[in-house]
C-alpha atoms as a PDB file:
ATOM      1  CA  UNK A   1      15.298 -56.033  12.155  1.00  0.00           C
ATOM      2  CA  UNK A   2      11.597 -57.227  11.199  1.00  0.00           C
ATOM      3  CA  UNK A   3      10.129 -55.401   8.582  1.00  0.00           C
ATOM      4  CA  UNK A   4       8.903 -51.668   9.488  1.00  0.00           C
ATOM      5  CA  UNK A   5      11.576 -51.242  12.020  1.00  0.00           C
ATOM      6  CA  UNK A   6      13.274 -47.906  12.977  1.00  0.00           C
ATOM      7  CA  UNK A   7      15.922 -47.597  15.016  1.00  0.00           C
ATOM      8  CA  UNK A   8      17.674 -44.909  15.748  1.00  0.00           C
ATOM      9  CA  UNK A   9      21.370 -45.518  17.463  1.00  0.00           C
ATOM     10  CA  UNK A  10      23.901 -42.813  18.814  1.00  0.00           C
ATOM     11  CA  UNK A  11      27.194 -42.153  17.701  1.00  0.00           C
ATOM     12  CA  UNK A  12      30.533 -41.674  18.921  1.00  0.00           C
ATOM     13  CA  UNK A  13      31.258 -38.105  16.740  1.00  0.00           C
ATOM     14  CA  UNK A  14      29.153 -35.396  17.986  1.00  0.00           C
ATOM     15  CA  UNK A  15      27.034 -33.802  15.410  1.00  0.00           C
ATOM     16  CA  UNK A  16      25.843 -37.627  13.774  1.00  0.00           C
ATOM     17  CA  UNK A  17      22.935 -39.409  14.126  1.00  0.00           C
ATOM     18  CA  UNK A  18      22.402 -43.447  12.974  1.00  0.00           C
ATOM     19  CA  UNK A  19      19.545 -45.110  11.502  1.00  0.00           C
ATOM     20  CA  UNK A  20      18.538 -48.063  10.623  1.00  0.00           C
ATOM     21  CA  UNK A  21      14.778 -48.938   8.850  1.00  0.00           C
ATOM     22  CA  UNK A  22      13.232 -51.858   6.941  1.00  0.00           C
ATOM     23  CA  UNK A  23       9.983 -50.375   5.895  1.00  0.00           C
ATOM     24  CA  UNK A  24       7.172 -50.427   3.431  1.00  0.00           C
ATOM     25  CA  UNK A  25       6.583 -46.989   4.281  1.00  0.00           C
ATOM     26  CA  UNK A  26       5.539 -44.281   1.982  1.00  0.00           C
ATOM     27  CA  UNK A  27       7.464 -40.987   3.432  1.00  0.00           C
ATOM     28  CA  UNK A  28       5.532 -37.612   2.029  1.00  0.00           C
ATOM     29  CA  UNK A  29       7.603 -34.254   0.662  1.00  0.00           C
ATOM     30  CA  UNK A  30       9.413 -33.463   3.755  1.00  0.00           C
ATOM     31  CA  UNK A  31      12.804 -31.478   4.597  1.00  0.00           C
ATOM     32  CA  UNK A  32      15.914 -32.443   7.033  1.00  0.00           C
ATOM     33  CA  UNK A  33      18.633 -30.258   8.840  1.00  0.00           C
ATOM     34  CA  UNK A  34      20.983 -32.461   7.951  1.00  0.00           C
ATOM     35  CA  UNK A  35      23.112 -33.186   5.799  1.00  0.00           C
ATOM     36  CA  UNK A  36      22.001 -37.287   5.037  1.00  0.00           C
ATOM     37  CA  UNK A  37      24.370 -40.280   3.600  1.00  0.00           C
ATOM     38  CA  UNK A  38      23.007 -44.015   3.287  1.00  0.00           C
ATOM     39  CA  UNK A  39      23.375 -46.897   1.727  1.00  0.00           C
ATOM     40  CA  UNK A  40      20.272 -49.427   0.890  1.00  0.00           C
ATOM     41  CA  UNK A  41      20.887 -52.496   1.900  1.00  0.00           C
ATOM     42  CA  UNK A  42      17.742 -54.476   0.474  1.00  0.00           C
ATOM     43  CA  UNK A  43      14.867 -53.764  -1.962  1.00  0.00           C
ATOM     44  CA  UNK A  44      14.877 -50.519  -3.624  1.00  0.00           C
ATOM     45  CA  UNK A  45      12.894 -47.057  -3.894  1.00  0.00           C
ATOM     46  CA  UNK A  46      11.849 -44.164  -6.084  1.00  0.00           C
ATOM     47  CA  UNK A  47      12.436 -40.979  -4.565  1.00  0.00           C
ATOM     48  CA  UNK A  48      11.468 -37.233  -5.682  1.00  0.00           C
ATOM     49  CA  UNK A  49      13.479 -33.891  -5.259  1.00  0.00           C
ATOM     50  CA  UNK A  50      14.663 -30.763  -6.547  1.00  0.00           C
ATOM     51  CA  UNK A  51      17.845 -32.659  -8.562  1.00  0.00           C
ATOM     52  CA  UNK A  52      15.039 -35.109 -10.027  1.00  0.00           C
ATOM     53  CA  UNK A  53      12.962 -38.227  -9.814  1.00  0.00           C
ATOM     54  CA  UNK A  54      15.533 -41.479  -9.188  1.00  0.00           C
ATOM     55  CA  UNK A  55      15.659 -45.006  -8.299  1.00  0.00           C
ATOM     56  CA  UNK A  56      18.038 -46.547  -5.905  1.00  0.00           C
ATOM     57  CA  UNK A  57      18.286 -49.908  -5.896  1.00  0.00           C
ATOM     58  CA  UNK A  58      20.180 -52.480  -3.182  1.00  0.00           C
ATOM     59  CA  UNK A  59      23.952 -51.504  -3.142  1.00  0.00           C
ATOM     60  CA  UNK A  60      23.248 -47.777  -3.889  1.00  0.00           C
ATOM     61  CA  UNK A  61      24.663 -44.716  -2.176  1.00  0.00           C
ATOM     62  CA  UNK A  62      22.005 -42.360  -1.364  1.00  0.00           C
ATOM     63  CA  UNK A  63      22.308 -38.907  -0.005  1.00  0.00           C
ATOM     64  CA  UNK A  64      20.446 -35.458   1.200  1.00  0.00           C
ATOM     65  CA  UNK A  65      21.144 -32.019   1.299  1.00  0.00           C
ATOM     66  CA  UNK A  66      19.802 -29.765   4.494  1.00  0.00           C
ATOM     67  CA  UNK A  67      16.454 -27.728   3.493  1.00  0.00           C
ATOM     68  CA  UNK A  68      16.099 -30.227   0.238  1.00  0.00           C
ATOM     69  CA  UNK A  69      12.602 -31.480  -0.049  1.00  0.00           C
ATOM     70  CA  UNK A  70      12.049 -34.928  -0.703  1.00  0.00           C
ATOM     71  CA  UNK A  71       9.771 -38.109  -0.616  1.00  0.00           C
ATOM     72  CA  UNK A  72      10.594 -41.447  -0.295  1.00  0.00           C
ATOM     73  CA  UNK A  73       8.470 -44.869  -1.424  1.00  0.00           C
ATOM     74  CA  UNK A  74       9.118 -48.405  -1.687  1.00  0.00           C
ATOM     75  CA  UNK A  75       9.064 -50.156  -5.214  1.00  0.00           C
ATOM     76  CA  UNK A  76       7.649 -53.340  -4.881  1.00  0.00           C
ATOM     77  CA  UNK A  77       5.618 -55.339  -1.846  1.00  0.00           C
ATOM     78  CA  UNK A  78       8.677 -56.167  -0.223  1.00  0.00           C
ATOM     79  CA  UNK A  79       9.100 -52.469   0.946  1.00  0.00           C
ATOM     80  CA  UNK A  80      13.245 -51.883   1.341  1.00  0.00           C
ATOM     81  CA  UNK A  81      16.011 -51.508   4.053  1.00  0.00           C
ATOM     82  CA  UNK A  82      18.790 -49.122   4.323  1.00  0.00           C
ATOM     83  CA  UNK A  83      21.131 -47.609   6.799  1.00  0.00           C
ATOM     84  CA  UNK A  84      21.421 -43.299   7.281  1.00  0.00           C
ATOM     85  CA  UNK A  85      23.746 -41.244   9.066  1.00  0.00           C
ATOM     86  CA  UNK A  86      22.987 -37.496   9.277  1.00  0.00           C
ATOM     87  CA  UNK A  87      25.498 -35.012  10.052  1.00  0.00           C
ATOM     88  CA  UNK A  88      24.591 -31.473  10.895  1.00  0.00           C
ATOM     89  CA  UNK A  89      25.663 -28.902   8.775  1.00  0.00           C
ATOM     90  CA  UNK A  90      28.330 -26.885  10.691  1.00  0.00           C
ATOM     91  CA  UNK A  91      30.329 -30.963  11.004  1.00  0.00           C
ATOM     92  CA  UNK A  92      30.270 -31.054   7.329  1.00  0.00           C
ATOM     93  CA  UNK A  93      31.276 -27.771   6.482  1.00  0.00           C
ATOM     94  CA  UNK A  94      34.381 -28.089   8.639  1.00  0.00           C
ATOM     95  CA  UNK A  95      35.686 -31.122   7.047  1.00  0.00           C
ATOM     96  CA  UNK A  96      34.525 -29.619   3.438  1.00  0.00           C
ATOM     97  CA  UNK A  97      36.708 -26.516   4.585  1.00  0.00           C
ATOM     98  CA  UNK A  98      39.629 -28.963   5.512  1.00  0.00           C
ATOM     99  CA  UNK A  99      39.352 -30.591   2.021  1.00  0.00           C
ATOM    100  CA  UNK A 100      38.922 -27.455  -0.119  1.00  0.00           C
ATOM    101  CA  UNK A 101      39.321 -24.076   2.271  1.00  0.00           C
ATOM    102  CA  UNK A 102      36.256 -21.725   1.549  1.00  0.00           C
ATOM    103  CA  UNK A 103      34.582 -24.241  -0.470  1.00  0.00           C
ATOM    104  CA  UNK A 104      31.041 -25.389   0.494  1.00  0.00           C
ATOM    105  CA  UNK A 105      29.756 -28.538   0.283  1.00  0.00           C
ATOM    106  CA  UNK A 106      26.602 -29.590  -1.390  1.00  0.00           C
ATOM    107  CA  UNK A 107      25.309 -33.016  -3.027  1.00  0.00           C
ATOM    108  CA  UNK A 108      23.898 -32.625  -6.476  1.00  0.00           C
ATOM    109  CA  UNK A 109      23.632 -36.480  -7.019  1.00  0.00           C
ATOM    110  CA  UNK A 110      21.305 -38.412  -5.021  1.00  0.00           C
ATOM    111  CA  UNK A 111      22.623 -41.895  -6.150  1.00  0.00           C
ATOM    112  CA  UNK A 112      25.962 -42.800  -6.462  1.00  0.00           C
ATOM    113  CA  UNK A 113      26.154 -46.551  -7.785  1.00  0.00           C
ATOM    114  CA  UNK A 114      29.834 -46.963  -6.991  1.00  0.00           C
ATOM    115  CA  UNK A 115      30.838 -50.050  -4.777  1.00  0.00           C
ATOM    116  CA  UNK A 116      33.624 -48.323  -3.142  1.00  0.00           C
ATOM    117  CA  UNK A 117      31.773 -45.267  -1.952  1.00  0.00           C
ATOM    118  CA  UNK A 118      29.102 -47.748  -0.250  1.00  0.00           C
ATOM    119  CA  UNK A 119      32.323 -49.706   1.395  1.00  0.00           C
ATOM    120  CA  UNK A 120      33.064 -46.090   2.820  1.00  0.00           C
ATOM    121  CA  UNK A 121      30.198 -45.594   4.062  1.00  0.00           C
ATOM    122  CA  UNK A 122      29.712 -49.019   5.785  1.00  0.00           C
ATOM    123  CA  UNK A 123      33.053 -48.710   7.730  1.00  0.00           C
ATOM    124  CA  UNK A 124      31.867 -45.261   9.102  1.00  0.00           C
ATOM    125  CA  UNK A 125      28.521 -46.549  10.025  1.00  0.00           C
ATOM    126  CA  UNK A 126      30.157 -49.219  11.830  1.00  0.00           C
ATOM    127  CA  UNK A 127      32.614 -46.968  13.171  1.00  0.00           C
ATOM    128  CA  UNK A 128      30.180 -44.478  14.617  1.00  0.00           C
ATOM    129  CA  UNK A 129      27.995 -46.951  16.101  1.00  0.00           C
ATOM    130  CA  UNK A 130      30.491 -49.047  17.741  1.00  0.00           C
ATOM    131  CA  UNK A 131      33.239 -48.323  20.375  1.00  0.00           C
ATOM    132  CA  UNK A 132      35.336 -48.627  17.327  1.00  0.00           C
ATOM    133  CA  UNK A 133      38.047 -45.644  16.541  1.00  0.00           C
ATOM    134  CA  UNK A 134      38.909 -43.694  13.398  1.00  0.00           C
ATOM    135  CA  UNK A 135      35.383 -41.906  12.429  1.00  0.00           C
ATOM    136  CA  UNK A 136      36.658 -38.486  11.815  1.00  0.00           C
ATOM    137  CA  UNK A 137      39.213 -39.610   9.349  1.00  0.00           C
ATOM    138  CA  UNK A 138      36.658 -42.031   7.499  1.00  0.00           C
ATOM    139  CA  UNK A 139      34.235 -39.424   7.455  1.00  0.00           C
ATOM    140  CA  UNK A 140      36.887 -37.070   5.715  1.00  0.00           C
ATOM    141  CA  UNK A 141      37.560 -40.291   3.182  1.00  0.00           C
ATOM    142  CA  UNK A 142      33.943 -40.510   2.600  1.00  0.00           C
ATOM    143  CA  UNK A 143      33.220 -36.948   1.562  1.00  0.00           C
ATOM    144  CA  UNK A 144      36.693 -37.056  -0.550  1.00  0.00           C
ATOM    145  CA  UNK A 145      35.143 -39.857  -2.348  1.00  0.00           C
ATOM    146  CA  UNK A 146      31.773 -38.407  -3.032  1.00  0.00           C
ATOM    147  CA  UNK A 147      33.372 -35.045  -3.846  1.00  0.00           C
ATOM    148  CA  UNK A 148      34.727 -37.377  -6.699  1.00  0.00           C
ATOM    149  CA  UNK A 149      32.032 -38.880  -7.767  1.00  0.00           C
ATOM    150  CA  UNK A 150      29.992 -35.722  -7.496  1.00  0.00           C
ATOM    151  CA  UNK A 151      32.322 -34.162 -10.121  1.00  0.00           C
ATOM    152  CA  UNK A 152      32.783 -30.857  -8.058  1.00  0.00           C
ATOM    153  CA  UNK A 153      30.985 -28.707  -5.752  1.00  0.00           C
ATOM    154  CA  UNK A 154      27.128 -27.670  -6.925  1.00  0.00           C
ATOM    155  CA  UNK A 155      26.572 -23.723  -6.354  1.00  0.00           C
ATOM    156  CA  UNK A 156      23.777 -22.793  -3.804  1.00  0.00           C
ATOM    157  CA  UNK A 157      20.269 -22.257  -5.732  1.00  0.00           C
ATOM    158  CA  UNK A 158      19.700 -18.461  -5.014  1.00  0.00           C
ATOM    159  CA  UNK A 159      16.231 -17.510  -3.742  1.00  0.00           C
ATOM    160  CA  UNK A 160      14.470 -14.024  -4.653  1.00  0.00           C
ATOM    161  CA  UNK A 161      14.907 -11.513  -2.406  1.00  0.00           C
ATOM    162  CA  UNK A 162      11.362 -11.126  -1.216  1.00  0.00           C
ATOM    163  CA  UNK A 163      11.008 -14.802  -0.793  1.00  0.00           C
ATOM    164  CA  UNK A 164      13.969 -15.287   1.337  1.00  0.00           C
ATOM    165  CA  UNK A 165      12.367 -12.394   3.603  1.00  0.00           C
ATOM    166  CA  UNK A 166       8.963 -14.921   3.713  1.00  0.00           C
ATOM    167  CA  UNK A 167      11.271 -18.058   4.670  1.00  0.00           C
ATOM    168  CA  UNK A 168      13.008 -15.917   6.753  1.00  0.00           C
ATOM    169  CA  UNK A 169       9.966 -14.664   8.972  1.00  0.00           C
ATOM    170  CA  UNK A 170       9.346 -18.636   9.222  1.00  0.00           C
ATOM    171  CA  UNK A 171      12.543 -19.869  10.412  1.00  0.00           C
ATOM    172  CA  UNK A 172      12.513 -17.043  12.975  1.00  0.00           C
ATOM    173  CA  UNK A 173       9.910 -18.188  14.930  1.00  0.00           C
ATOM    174  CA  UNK A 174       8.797 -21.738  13.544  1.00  0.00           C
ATOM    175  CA  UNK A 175       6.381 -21.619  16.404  1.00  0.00           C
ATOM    176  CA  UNK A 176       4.128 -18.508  15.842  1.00  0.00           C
ATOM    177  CA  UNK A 177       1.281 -18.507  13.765  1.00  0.00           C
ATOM    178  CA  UNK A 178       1.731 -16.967  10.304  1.00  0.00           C
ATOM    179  CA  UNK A 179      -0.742 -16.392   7.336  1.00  0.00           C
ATOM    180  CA  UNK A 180      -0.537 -15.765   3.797  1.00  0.00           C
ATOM    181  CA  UNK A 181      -1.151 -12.067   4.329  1.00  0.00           C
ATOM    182  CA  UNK A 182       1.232 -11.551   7.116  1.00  0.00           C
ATOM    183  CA  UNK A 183       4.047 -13.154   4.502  1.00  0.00           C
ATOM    184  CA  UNK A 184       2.794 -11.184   1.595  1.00  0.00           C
ATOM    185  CA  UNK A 185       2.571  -8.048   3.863  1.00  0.00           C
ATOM    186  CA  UNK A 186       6.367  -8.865   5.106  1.00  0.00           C
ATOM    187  CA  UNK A 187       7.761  -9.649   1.592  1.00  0.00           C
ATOM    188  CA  UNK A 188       5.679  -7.015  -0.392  1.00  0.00           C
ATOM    189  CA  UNK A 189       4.104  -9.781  -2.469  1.00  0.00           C
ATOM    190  CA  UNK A 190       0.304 -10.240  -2.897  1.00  0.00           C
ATOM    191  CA  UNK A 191      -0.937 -13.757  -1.329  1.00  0.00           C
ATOM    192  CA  UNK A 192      -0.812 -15.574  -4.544  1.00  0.00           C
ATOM    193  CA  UNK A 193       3.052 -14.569  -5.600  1.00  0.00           C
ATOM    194  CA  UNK A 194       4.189 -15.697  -2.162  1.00  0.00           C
ATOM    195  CA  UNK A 195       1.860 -19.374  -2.572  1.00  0.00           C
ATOM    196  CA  UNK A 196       3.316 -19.718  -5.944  1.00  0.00           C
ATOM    197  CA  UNK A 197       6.962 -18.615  -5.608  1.00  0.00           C
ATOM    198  CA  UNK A 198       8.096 -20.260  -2.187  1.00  0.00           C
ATOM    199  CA  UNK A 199       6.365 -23.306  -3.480  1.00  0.00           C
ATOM    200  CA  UNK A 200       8.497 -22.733  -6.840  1.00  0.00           C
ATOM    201  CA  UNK A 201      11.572 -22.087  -4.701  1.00  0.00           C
ATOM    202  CA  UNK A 202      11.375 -24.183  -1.565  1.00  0.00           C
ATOM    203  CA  UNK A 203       8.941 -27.284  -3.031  1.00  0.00           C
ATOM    204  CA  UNK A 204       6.296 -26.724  -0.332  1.00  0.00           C
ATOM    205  CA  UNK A 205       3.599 -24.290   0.401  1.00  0.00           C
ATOM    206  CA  UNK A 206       4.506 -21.588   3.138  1.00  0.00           C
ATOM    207  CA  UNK A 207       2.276 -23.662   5.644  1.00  0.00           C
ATOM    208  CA  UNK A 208       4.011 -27.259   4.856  1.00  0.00           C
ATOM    209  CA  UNK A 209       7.228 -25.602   5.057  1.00  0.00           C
ATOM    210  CA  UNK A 210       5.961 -24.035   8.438  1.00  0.00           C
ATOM    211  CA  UNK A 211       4.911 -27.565   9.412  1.00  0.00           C
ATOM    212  CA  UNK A 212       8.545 -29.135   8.415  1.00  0.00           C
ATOM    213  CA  UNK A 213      10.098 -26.025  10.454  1.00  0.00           C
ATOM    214  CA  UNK A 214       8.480 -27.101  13.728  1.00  0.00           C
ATOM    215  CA  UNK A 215       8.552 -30.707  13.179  1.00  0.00           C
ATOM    216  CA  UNK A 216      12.713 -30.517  13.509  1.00  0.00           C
ATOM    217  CA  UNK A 217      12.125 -28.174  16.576  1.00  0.00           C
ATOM    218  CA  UNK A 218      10.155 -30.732  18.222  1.00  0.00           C
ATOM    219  CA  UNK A 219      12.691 -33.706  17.126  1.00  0.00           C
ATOM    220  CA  UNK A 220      15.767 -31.167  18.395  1.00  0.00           C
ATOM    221  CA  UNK A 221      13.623 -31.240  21.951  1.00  0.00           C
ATOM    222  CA  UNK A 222      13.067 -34.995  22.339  1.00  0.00           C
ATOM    223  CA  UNK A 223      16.772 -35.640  21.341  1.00  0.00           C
ATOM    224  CA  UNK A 224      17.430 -33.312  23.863  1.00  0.00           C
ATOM    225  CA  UNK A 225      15.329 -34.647  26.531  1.00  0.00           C
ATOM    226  CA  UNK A 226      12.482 -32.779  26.808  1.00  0.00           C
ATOM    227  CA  UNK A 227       8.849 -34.430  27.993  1.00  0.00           C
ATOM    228  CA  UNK A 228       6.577 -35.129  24.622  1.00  0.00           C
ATOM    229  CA  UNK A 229       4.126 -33.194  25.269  1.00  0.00           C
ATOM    230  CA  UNK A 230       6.406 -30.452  26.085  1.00  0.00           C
ATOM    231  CA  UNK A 231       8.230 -30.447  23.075  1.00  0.00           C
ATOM    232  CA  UNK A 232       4.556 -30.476  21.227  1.00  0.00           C
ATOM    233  CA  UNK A 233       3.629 -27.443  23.108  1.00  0.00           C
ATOM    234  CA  UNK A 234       6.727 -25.258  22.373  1.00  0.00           C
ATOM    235  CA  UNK A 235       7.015 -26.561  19.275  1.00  0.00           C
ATOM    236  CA  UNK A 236       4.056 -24.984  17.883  1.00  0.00           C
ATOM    237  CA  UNK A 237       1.759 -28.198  17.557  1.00  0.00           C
ATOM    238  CA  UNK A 238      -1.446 -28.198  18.919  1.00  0.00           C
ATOM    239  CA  UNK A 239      -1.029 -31.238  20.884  1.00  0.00           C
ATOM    240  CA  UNK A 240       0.852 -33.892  20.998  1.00  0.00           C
ATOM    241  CA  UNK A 241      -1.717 -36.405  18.911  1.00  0.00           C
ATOM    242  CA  UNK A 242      -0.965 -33.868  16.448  1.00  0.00           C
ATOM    243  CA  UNK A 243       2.882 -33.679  16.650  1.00  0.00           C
ATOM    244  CA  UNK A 244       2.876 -37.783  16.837  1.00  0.00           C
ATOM    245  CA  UNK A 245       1.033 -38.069  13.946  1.00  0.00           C
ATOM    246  CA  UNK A 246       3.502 -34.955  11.984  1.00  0.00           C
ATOM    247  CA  UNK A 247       6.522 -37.235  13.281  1.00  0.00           C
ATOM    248  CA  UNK A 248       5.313 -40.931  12.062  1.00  0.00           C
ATOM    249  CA  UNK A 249       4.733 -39.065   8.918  1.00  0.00           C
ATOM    250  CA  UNK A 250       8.455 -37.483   8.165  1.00  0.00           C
ATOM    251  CA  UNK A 251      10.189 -40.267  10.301  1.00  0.00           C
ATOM    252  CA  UNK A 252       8.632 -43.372  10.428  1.00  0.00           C
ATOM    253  CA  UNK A 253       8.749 -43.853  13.793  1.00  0.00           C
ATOM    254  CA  UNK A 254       6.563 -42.174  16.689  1.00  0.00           C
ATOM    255  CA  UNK A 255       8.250 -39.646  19.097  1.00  0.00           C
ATOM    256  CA  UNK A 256       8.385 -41.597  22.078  1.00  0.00           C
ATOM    257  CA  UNK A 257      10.379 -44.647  20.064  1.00  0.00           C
ATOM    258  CA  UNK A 258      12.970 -41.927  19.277  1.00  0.00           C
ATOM    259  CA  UNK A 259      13.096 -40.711  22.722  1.00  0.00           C
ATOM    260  CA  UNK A 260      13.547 -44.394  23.833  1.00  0.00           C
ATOM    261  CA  UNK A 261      16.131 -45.302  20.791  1.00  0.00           C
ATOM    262  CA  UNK A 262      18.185 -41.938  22.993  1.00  0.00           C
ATOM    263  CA  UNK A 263      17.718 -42.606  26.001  1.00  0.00           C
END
């Protein structure tokens, strides 16, 4: 790939999702609904979260929890390549449940530096993005492995009560317009404890959050074929311009390359 390249490839396994990037680009705080394992490849970056500020350099396993807010920047000029797969939640949870029954899973490293994890990972990329064979039981190697490394399972951070009833009214209807007051009015908060305790809990502001929220609607509605503008539209953007420029932002790419990259 040249440099700031996405490409986004399908997979054999339902419920995964490839990509590829060599990039200089500078991703702001922004949320998946996947669950997200990598490797980079070339370069390195700094990266913000909720488990910490860390540096992953070439070699370096990298992954994301769904709802975890994060950024993403290159260090150096030469920007940085790496390789993603994202599985959705309910794919994970099965094989988690296989591993360790009524256990959840949950990353609470974002780097693991061990070779052998990133050899894991590279046979299931190439597994999943070939006509290759064997990418449910290297998937279940690959989580066995990072269970290791992880040291155990992480417990959910628990949200307050009223907050979870603000997120709540949000991922309800992603596409409705909400205020301050309506959230404080729905949690029994006053304006100012809902700004500064979702931001406190969730690492974004009740609108950015509301932003992320229909950004992964829209993305759901390309990958499932809908028309741009469409998907802009019921989505909760006000146009498409405005979507496009929401969906370079999170994803590097524009929303018509990902339709293409599906198609």
């Amino acid at each position: 790939m040249t440099k700031g390249q996405f490409r986004v490839r399908r997979c054999g396994l339902d419920g995964v999702e490839a990509v590829e990037a060599r990039t200089r680009h500078a991703f702001p705080r922004h949320i998946h609904e996947q669950f997200g394992v990598g490797v980079v490849d070339e370069g390195a970056q700094v990266s913000r979260s909720g488990r910490g500020m860390v540096e992953a350099v070439a070699g370096d396993t990298i992954t994301v929890n769904p709802g975890e807010v994060h950024d993403g920047a290159p260090i150096g000029e030469a920007g940085r390549a790496w390789r993603m797969l994202y599985f959705d939640p309910s794919l994970i949870a099965a094989a988690a449940d296989d591993m360790r029954p009524g256990r959840r899973m949950e990353f609470h490293l974002p780097v693991v530096r061990t070779p052998r994890v990133a050899r894991r990972f590279r046979a299931l990329f190439a597994a999943m993005t070939t006509v290759g064979e064997g990418g449910e039981e290297l998937l279940l190697m690959l989580l066995a492995d990072l269970m290791r490394e992880q040291g155990g399972l992480a417990p959910q951070a628990s949200v307050p009560q009223a907050l979870a009833i603000a997120r709540r009214r949000i991922d309800e209807d992603p596409t409705a317009a909400v205020t301050l007051s309506d959230l404080a009015a729905e949690s029994g908060l006053s304006r100012f404890q809902v700004l500064r305790g979702f931001a406190k809990a969730t690492g974004l502001t009740p609108h950015a959050y509301l932003v992320q929220r229909r950004i992964a609607m829209a993305r759901r509605m390309i990958a499932s074929g809908s028309r741009l503008a469409d998907a802009a539209l019921e989505s909760g953007f006000a146009d498409q311009s405005h979507m496009t420029r929401t969906f370079v932002r999170n994803y590097g790419l524009s929303p018509g390359a990902y339709a293409q990259a599906l198609a």
